[in-house]
Protein backbone atom coordinates (compact mmCIF):
# COMPACT_ATOMS: atom_id res chain seq x y z
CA UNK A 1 96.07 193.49 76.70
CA UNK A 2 96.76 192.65 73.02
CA UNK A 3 93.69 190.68 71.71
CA UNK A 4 94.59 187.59 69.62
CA UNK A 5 93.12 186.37 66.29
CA UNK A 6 90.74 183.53 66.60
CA UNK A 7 92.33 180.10 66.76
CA UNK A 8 90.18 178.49 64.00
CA UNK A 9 87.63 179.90 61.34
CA UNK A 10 85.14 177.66 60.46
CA UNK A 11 83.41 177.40 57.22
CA UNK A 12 79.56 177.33 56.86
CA UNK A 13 79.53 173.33 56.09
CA UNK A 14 81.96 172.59 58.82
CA UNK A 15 79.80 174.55 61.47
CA UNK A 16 76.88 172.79 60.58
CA UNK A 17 78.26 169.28 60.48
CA UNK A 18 80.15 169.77 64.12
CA UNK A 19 76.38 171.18 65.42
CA UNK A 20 74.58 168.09 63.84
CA UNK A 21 77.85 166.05 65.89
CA UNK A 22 77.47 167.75 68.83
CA UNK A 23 74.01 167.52 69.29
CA UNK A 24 73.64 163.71 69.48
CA UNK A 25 76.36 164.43 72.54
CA UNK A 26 75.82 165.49 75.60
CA UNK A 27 75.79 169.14 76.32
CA UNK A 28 78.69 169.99 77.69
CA UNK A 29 80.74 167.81 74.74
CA UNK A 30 83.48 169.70 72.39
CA UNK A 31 85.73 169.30 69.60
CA UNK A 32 89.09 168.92 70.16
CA UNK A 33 91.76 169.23 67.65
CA UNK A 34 95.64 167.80 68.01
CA UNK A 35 98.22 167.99 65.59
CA UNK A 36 99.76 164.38 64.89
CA UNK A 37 102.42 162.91 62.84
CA UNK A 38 101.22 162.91 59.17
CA UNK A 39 100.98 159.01 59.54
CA UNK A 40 103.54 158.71 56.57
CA UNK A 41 102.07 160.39 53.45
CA UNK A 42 104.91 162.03 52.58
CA UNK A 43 103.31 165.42 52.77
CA UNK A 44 105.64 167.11 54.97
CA UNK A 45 103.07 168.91 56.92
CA UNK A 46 101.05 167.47 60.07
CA UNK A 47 98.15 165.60 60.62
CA UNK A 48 95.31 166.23 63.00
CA UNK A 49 92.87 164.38 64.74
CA UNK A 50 89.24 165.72 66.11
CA UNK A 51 87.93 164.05 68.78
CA UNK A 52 84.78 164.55 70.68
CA UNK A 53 85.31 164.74 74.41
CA UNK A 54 83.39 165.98 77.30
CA UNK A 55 85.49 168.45 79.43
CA UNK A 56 88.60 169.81 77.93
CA UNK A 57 91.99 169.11 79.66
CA UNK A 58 92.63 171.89 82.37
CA UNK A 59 95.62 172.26 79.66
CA UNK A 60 93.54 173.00 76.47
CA UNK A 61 92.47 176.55 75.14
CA UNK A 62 88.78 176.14 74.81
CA UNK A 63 87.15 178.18 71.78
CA UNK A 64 83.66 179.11 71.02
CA UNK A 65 82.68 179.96 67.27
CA UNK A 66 78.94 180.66 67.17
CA UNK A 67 77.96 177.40 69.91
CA UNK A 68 80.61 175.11 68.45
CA UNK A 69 82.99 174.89 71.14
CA UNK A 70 86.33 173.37 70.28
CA UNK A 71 89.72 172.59 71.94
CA UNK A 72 93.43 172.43 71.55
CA UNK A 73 96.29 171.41 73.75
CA UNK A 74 97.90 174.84 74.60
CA UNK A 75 100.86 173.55 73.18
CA UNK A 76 99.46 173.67 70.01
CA UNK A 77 97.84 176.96 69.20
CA UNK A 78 100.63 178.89 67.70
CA UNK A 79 100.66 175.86 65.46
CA UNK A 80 97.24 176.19 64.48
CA UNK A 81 95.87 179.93 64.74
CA UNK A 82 94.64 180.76 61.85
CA UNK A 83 93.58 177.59 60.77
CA UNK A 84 90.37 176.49 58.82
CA UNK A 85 88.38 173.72 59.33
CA UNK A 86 86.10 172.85 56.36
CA UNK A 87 83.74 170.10 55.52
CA UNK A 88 83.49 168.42 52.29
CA UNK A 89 81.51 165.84 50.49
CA UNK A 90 82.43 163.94 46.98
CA UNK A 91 82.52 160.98 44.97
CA UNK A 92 86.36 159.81 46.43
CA UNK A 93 85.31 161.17 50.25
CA UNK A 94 83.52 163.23 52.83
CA UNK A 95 85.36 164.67 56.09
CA UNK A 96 86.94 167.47 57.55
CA UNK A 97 89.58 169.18 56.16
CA UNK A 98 91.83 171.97 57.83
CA UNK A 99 93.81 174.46 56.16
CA UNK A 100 96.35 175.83 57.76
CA UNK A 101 98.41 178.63 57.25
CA UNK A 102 101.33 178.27 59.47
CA UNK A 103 102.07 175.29 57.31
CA UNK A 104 101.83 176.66 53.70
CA UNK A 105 102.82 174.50 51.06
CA UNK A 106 102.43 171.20 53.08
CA UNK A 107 98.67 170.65 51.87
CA UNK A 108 97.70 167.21 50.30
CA UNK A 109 95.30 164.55 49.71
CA UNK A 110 95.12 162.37 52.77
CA UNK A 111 93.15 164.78 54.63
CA UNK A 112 95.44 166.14 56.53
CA UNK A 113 96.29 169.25 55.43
């Protein structure tokens, strides 16, 4: 059996902001991460939204990076392996930000890149 990359990498800021999340949630809570329409930016690429749930569908790929566990319809993770999911802080915002690579060239500002 051919083992596969990991869906998402996370960086060192992003890991601790989803464990400082997650641990005002109940235990069993996870991360889970959709691709959605870029909401109109005009960036070309797509748009994601992370939500906190507490099971993930019986459809989702569940993934556990060092006690962060997060999910992604299964629909989705050609679409996203490879990705990573970054947290920054400044002046203009703070947030998560996910780069990913089966969508190079499509990065912008909104956030959803």
């Amino acid at each position: 059996m051919q083992k596969l990359s990991p869906i998402f990498e996370l960086s060192p800021a992003a890991k601790m902001k989803l464990s400082e999340v997650l641990s005002k949630q109940s235990p069993e809570s996870l991360v889970r991460v959709e691709l959605v329409e870029s909401g109109g930016c005009g960036c070309g690429g797509p748009g994601y939204a992370m939500s906190i749930v507490r099971a993930a569908p019986a459809t989702d790929v569940v993934e556990d990076l060092e006690g962060v566990k997060l999910s992604v319809p299964s629909e989705f993770v050609d679409a996203v392996r490879g990705s990573k999911i970054d947290y920054v802080e400044s002046l203009e915002r703070s947030g998560f930000v996910i780069d990913n690579p089966n969508f190079a060239g499509s990065s912008c500002g909104c956030g959803g890149h």
